[in-house]
N, C-alpha and C. Protein backbone atom coordinates (compact mmCIF):
# COMPACT_ATOMS: atom_id res chain seq x y z
N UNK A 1 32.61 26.34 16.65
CA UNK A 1 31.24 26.03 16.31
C UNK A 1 30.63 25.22 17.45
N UNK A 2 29.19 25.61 17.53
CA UNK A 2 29.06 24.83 18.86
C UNK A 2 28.60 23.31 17.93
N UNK A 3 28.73 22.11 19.39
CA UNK A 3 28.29 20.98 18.93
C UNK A 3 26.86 21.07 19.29
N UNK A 4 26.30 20.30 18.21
CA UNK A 4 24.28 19.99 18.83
C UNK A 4 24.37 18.64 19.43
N UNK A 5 23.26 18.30 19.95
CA UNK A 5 23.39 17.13 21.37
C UNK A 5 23.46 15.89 19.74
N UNK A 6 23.43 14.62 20.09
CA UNK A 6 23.40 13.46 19.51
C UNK A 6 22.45 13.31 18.40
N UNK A 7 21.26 13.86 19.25
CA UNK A 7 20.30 13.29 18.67
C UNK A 7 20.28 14.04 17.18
N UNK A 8 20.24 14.79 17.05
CA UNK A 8 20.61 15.55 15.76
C UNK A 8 21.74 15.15 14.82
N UNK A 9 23.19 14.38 15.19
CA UNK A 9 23.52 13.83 14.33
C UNK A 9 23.58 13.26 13.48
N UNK A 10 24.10 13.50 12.50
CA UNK A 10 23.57 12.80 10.59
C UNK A 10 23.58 11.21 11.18
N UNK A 11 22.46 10.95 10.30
CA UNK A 11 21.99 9.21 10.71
C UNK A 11 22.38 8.32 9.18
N UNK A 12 22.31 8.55 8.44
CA UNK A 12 21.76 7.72 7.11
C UNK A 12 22.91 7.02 6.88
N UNK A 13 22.96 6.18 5.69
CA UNK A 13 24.07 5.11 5.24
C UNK A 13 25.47 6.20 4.70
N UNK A 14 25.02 7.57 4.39
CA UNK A 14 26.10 8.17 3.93
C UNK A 14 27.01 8.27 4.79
N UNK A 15 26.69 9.07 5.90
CA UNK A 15 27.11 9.12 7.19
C UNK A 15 27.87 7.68 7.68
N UNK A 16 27.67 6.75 7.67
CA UNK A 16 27.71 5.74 8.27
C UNK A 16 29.03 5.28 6.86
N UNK A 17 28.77 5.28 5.74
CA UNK A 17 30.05 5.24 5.15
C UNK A 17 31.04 5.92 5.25
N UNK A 18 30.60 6.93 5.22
CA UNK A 18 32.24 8.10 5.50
C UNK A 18 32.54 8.10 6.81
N UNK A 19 31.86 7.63 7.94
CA UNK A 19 32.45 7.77 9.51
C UNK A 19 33.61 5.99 9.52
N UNK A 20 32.85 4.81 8.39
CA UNK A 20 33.23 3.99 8.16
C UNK A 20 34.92 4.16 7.83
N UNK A 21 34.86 4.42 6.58
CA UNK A 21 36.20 5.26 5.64
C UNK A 21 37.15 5.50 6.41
N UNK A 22 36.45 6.36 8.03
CA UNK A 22 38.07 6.79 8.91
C UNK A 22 37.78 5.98 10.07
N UNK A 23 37.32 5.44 9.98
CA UNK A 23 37.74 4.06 11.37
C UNK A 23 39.21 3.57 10.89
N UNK A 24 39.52 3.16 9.65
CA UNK A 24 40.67 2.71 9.61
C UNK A 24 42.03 3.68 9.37
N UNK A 25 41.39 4.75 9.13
CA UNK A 25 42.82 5.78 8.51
C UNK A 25 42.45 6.95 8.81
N UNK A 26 43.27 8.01 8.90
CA UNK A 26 43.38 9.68 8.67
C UNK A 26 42.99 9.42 6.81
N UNK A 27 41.98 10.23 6.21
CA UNK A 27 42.01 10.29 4.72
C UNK A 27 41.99 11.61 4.22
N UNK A 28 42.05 12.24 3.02
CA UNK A 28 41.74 13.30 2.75
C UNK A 28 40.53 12.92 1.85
N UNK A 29 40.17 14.74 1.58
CA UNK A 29 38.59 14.42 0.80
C UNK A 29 38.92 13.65 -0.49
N UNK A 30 40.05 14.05 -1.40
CA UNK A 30 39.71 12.98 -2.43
C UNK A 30 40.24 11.96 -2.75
N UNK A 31 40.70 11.23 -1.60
CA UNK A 31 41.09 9.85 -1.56
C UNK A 31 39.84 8.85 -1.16
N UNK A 32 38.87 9.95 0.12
CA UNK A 32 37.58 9.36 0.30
C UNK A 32 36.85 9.43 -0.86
N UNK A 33 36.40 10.34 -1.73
CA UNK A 33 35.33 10.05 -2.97
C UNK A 33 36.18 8.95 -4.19
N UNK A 34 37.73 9.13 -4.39
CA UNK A 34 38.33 8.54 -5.14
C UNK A 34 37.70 7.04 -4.79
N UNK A 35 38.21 6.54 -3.79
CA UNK A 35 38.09 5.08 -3.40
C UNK A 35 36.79 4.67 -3.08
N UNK A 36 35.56 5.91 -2.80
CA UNK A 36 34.02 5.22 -3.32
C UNK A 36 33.67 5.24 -4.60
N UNK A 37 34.16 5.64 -5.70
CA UNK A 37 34.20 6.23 -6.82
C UNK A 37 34.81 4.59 -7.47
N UNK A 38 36.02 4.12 -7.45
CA UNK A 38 36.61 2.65 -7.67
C UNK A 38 36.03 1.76 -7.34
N UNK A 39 35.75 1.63 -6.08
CA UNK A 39 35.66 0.12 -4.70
C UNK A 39 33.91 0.68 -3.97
N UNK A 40 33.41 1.45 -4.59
CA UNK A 40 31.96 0.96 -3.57
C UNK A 40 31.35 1.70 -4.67
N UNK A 41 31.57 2.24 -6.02
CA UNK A 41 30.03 2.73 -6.78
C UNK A 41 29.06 1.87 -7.13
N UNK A 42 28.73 0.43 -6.52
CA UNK A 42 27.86 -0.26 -7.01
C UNK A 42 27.09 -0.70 -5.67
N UNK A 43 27.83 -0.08 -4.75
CA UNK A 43 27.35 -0.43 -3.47
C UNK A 43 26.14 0.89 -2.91
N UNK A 44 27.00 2.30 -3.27
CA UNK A 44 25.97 3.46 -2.67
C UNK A 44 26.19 4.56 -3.94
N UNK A 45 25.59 5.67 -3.93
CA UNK A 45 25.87 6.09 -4.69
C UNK A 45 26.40 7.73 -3.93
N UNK A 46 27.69 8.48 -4.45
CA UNK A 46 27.65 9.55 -3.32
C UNK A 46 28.37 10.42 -4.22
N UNK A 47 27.75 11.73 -4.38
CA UNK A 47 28.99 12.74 -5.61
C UNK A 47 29.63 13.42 -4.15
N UNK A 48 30.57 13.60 -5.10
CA UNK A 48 31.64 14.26 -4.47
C UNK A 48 31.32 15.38 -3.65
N UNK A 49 30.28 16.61 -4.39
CA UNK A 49 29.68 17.76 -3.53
C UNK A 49 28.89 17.10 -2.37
N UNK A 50 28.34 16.19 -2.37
CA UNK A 50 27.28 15.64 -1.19
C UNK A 50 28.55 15.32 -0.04
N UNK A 51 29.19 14.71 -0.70
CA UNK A 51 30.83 13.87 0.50
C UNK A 51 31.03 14.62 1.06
N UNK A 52 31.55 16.15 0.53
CA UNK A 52 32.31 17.02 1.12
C UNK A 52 31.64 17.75 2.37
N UNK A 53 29.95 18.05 1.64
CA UNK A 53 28.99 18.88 2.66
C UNK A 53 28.60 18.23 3.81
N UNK A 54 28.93 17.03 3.61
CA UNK A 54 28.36 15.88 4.59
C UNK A 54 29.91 15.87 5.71
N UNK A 55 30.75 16.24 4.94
CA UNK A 55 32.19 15.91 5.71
C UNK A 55 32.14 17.46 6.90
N UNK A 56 31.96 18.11 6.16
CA UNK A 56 31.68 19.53 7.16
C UNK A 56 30.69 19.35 7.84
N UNK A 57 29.58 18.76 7.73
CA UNK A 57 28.78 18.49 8.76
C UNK A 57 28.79 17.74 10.05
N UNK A 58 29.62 16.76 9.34
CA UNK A 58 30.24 16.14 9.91
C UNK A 58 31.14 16.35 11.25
N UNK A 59 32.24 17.48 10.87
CA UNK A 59 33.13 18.19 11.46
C UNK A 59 32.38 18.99 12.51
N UNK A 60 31.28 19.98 11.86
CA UNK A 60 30.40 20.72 12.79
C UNK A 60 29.99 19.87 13.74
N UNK A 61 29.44 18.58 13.81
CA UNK A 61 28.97 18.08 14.81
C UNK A 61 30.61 17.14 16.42
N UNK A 62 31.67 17.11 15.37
CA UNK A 62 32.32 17.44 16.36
C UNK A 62 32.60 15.54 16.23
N UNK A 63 32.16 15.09 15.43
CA UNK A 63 32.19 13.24 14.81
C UNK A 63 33.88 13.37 13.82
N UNK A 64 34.34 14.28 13.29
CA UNK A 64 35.78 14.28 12.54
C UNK A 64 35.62 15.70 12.78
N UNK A 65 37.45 16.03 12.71
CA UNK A 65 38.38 16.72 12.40
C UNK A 65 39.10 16.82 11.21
N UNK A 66 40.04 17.86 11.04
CA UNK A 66 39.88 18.02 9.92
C UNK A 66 41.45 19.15 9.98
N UNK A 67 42.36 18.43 9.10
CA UNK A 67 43.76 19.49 9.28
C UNK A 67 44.42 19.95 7.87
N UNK A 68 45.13 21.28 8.06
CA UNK A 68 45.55 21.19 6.28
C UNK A 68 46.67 20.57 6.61
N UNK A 69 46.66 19.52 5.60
CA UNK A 69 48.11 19.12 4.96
C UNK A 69 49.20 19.47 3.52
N UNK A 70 50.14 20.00 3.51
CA UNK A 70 50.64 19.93 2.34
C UNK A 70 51.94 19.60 2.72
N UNK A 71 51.73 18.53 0.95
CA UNK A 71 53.11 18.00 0.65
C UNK A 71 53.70 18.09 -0.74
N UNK A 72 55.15 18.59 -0.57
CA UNK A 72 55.86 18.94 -1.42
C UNK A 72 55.04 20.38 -2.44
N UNK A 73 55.01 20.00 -3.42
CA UNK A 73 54.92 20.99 -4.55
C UNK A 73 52.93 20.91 -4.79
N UNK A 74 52.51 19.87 -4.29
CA UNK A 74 50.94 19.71 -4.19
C UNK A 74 50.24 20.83 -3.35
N UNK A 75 49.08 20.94 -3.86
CA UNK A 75 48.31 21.66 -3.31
C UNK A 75 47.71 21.90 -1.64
N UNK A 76 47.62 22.39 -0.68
CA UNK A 76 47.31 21.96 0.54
C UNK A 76 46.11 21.18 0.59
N UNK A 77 45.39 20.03 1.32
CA UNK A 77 44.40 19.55 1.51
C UNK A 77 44.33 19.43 2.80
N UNK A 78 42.92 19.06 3.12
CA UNK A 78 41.63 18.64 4.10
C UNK A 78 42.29 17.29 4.50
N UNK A 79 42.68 17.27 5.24
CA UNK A 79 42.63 15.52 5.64
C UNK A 79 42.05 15.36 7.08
N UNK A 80 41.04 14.45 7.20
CA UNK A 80 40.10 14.25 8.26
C UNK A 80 40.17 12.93 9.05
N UNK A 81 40.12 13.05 10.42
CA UNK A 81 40.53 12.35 11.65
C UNK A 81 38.98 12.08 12.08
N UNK A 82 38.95 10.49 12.39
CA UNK A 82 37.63 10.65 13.40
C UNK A 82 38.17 10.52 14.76
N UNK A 83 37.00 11.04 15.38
CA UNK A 83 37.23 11.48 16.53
C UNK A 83 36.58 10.94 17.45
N UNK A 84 37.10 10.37 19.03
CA UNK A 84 36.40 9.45 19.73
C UNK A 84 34.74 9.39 19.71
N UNK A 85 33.92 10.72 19.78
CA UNK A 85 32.58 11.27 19.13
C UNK A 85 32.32 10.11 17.98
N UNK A 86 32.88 10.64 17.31
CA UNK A 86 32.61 9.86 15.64
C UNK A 86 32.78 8.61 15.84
N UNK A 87 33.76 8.06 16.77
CA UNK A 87 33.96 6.51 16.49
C UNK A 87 32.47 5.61 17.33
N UNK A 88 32.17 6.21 18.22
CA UNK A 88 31.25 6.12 19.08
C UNK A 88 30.00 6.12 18.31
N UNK A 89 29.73 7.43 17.86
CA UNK A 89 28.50 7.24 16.55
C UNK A 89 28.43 6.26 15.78
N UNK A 90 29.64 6.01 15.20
CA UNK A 90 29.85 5.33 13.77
C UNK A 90 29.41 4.10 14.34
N UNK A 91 29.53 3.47 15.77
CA UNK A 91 29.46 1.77 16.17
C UNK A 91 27.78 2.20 16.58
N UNK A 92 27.11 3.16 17.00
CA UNK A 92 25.94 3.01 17.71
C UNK A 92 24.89 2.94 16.24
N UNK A 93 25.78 3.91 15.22
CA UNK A 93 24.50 3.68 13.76
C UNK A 93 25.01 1.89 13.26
N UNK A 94 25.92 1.99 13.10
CA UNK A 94 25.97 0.76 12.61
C UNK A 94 25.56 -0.56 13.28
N UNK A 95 24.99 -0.48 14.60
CA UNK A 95 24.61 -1.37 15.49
C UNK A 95 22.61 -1.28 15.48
N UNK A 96 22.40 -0.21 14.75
CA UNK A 96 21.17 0.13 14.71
C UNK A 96 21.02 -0.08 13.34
N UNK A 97 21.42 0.44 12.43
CA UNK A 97 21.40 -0.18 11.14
C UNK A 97 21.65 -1.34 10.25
N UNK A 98 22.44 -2.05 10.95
CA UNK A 98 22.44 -3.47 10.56
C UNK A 98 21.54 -4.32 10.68
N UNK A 99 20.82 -4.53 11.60
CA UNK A 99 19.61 -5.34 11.78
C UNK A 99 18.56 -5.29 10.96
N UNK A 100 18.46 -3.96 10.18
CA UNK A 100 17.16 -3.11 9.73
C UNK A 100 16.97 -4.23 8.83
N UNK A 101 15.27 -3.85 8.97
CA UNK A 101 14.64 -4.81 7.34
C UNK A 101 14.22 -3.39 6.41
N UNK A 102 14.65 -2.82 5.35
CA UNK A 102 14.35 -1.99 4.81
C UNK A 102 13.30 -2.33 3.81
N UNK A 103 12.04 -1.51 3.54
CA UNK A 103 11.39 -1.97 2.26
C UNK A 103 11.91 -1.85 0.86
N UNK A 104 11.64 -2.81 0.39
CA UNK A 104 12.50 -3.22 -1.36
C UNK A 104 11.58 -2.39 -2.17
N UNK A 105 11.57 -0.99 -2.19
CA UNK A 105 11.19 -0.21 -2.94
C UNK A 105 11.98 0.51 -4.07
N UNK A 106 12.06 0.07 -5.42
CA UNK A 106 13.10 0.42 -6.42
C UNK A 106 12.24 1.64 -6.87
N UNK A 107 13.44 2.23 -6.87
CA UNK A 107 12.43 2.90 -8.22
C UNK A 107 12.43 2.74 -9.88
N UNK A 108 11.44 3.44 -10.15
CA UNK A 108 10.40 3.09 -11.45
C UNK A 108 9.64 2.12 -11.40
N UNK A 109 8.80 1.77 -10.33
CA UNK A 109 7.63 1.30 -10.03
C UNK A 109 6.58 1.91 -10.26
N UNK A 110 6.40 3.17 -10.17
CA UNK A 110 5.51 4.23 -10.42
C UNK A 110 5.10 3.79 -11.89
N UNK A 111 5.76 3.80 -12.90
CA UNK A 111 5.87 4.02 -14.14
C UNK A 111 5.39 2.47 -14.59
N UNK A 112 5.37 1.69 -13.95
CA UNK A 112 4.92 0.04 -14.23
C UNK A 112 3.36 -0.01 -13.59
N UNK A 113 2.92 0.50 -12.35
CA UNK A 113 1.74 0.95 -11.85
C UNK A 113 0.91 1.70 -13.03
N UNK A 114 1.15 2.68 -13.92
CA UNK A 114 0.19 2.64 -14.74
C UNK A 114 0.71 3.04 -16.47
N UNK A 115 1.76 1.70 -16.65
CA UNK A 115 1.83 1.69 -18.11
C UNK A 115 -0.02 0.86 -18.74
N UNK A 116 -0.92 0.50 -18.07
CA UNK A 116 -1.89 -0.19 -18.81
C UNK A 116 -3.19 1.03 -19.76
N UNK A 117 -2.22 2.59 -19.57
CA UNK A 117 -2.19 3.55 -19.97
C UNK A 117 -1.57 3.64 -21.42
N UNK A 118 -0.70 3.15 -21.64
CA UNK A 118 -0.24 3.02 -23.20
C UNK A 118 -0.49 1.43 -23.90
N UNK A 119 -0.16 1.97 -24.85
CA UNK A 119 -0.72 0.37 -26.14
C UNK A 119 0.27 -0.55 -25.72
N UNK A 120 0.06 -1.24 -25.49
CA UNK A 120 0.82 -2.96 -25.09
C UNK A 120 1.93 -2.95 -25.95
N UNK A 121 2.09 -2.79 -27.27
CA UNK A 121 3.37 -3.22 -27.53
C UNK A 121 4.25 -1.43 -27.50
N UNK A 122 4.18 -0.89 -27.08
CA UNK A 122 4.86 0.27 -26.35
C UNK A 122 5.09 0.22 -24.92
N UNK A 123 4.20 -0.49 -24.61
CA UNK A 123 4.52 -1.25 -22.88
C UNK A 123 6.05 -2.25 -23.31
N UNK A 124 5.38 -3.10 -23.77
CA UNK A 124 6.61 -4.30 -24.10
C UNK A 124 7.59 -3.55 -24.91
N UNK A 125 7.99 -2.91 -25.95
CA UNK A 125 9.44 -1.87 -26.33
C UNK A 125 10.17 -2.00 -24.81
N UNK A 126 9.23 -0.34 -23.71
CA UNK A 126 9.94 -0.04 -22.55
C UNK A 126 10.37 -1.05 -21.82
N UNK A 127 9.82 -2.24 -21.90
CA UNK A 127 10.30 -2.98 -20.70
C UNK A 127 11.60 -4.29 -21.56
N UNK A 128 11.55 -4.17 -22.30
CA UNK A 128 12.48 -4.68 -23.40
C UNK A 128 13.73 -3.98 -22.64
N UNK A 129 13.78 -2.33 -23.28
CA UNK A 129 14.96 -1.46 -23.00
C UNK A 129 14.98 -1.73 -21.57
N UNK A 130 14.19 -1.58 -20.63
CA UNK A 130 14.28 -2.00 -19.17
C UNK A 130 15.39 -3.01 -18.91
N UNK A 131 14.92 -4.26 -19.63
CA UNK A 131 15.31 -5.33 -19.47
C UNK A 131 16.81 -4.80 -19.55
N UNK A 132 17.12 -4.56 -21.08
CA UNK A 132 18.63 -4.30 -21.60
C UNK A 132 19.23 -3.69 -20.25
N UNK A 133 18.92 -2.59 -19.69
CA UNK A 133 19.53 -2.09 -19.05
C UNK A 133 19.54 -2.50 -17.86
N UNK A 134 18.97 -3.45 -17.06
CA UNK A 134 19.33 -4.18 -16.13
C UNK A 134 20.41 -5.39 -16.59
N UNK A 135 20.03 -5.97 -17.86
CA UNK A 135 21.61 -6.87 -18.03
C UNK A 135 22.65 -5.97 -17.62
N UNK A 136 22.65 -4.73 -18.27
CA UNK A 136 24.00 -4.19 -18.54
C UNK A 136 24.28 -3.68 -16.48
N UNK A 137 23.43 -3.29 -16.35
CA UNK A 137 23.63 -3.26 -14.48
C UNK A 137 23.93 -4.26 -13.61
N UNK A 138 23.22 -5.74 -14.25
CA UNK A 138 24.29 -7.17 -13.47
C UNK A 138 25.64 -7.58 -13.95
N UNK A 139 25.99 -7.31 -15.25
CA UNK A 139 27.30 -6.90 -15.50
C UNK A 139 28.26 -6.85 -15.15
N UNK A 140 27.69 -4.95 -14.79
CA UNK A 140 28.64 -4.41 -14.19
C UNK A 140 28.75 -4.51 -12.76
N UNK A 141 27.33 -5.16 -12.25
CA UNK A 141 27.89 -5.78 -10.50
C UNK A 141 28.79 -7.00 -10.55
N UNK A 142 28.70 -7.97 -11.76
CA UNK A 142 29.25 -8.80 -11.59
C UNK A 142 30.76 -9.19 -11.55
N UNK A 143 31.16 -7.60 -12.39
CA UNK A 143 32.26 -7.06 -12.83
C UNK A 143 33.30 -6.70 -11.37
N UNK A 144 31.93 -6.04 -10.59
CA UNK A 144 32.68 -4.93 -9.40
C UNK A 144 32.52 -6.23 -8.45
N UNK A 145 31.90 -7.31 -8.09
CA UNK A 145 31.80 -8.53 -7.06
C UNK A 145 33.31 -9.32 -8.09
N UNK A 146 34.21 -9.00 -8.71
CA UNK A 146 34.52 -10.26 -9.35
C UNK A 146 35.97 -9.48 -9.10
N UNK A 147 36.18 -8.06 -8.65
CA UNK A 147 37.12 -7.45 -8.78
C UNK A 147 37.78 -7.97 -6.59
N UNK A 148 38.81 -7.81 -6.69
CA UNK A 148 38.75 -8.34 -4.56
C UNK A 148 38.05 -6.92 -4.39
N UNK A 149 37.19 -6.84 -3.38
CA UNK A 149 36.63 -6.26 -2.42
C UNK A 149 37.55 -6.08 -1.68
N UNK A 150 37.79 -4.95 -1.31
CA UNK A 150 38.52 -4.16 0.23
C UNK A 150 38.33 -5.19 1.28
N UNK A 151 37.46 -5.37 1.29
CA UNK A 151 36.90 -6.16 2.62
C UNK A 151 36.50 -7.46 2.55
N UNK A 152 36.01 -8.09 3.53
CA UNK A 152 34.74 -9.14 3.30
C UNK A 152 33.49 -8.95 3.64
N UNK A 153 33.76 -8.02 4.45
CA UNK A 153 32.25 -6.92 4.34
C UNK A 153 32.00 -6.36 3.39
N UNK A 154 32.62 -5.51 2.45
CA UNK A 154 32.20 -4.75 1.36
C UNK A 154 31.70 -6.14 0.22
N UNK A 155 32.50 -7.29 0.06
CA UNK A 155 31.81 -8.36 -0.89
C UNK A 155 30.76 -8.96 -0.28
N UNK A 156 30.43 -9.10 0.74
CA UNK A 156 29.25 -9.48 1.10
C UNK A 156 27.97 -8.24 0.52
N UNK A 157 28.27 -6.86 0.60
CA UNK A 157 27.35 -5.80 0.46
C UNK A 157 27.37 -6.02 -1.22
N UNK A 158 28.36 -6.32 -2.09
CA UNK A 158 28.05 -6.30 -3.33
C UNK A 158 26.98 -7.51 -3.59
N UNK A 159 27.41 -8.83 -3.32
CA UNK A 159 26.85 -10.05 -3.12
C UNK A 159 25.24 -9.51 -3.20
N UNK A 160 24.95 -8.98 -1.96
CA UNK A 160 23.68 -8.36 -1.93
C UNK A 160 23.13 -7.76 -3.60
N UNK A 161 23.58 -6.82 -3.69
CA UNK A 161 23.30 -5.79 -5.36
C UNK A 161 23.06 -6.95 -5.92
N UNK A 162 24.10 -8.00 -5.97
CA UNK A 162 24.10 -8.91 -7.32
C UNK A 162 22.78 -9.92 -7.38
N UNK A 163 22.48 -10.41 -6.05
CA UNK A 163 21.05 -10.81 -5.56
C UNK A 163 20.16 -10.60 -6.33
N UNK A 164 19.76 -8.92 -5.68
CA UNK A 164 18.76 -8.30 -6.25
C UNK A 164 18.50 -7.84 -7.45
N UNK A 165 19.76 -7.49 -8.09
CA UNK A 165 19.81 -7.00 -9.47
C UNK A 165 19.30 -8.67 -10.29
N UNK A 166 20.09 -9.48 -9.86
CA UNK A 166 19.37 -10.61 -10.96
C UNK A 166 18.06 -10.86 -10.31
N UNK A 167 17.08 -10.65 -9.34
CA UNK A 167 15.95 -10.62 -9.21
C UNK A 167 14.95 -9.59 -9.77
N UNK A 168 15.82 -8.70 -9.86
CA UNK A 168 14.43 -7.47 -10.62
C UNK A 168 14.94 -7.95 -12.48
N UNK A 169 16.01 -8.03 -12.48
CA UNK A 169 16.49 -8.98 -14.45
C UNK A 169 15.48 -10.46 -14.79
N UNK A 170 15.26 -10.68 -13.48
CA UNK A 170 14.48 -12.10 -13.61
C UNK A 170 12.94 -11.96 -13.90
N UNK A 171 12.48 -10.59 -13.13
CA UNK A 171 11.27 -9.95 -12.93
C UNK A 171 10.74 -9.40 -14.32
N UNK A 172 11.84 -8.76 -14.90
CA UNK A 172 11.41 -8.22 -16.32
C UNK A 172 11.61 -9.04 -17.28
N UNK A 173 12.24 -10.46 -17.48
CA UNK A 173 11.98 -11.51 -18.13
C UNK A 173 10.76 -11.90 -18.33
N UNK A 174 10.38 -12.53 -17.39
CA UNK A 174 8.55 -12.95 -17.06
C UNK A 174 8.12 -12.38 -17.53
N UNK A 175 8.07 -10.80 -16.97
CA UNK A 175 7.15 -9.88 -17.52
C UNK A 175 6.96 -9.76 -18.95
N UNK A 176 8.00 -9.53 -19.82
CA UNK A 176 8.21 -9.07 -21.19
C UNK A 176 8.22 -10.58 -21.78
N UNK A 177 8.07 -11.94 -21.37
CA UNK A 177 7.26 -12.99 -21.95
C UNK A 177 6.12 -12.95 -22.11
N UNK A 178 5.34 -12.73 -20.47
CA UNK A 178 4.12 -12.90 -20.59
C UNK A 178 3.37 -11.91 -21.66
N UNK A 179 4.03 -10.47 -21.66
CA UNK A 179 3.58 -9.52 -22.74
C UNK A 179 3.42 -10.01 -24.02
N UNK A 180 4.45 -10.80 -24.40
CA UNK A 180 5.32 -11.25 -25.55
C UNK A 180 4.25 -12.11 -25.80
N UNK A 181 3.28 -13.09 -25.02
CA UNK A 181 2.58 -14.19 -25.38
C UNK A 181 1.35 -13.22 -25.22
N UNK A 182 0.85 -12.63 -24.22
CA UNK A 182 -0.47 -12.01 -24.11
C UNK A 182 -0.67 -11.29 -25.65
N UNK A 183 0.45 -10.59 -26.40
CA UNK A 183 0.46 -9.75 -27.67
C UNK A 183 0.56 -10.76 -28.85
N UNK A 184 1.14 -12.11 -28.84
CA UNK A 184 1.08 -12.43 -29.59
C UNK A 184 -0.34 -13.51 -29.99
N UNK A 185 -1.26 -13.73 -28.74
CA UNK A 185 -2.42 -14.18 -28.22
C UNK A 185 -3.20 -13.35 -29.26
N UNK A 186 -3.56 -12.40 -28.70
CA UNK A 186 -4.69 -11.05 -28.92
C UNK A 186 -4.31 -11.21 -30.35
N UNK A 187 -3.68 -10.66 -31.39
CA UNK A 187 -3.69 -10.47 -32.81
C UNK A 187 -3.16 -12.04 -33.95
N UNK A 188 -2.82 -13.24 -32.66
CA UNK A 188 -2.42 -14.12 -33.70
C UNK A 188 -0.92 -14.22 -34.37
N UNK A 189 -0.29 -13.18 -34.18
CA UNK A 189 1.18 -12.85 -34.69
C UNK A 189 1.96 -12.72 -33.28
N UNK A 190 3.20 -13.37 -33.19
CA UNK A 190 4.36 -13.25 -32.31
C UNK A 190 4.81 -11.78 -32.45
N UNK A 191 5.47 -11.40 -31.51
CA UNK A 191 6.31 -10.73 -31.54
C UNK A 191 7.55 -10.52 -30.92
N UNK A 192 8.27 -11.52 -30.86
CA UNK A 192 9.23 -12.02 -29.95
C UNK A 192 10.61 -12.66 -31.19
């Protein structure tokens, strides 16, 4: 397959995790999704079909290799090598991507932009359940920051989640007070 020049090489955090993954080891494919799947699902999010297509792309660009292995009575597998290419990439994104200030754009913002479209206490329900389900998401960061981290890089990246997650939990507090008092204002009755 031919290689395409640099500039065309996959850029994004996916890339930059899985070129990560074989800086330290030869892996196969499902030891790589296994161990983002355990030790980083709170960090990125990556299915297995995306890993794999990304891993051949990968390969096409000539960043990993890629050999069958079989052992014993198991099935043959993919196990993938980075390659001086790849190691080279992997330090020039990560030297470009670390610095970045990314915008804190979550989503379901859209949907808060024009709830003043439905009746207030159907506003306050959704952002109730909102709420719930951000507890249950600091949780489970607090769960995955509380477990050792691979690294001290990877707990620093959870650290981060846990940040933000109790800042947008903190965000829908306020919010679903101030609702809570603005609704119980307007008709005279609490609803809290």
């Amino acid at each position: 397959m031919t290689k395409l020049s640099s500039d065309h090489f996959p850029a994004d955090d996916r890339t930059l995790l899985l070129l990560g993954l074989l800086t330290e080891q030869d892996r196969h494919g499902y030891e790589i999704n296994d161990f983002i799947e355990r030790n980083l699902d709170a960090v990125i999010r990556l299915k297995k079909a995306t890993a794999y297509q990304l891993l051949a792309r990968l390969e096409g660009h000539g960043l990993i290799e890629s050999r069958a292995e079989a052992l014993g009575q198991r099935p043959t597998r993919r196990v993938f090598h980075l390659t001086e290419a790849g190691r080279s990439h992997f330090q020039r994104l990560l030297a470009e991507h670390l610095p970045r200030s990314e915008a804190l754009i979550p989503e379901g913002n859209v949907p808060v932009m024009f709830s003043e479209h439905l009746p207030p206490a159907e506003v306050l329900a959704a952002l109730r359940e909102r709420l719930a389900g951000a507890e249950e998401q600091l949780a489970a960061a607090q769960a995955a920051a509380e477990r050792s981290p691979c690294t001290s890089s990877v707990g620093l990246a959870l650290e981060r989640i846990l940040w933000l997650t109790r800042a947008d939990r903190d965000w829908l507090r306020a919010a679903v007070a101030r609702l809570e008092r603005e609704l119980g204002a307007g008709d005279g009755t609490s609803t809290g």
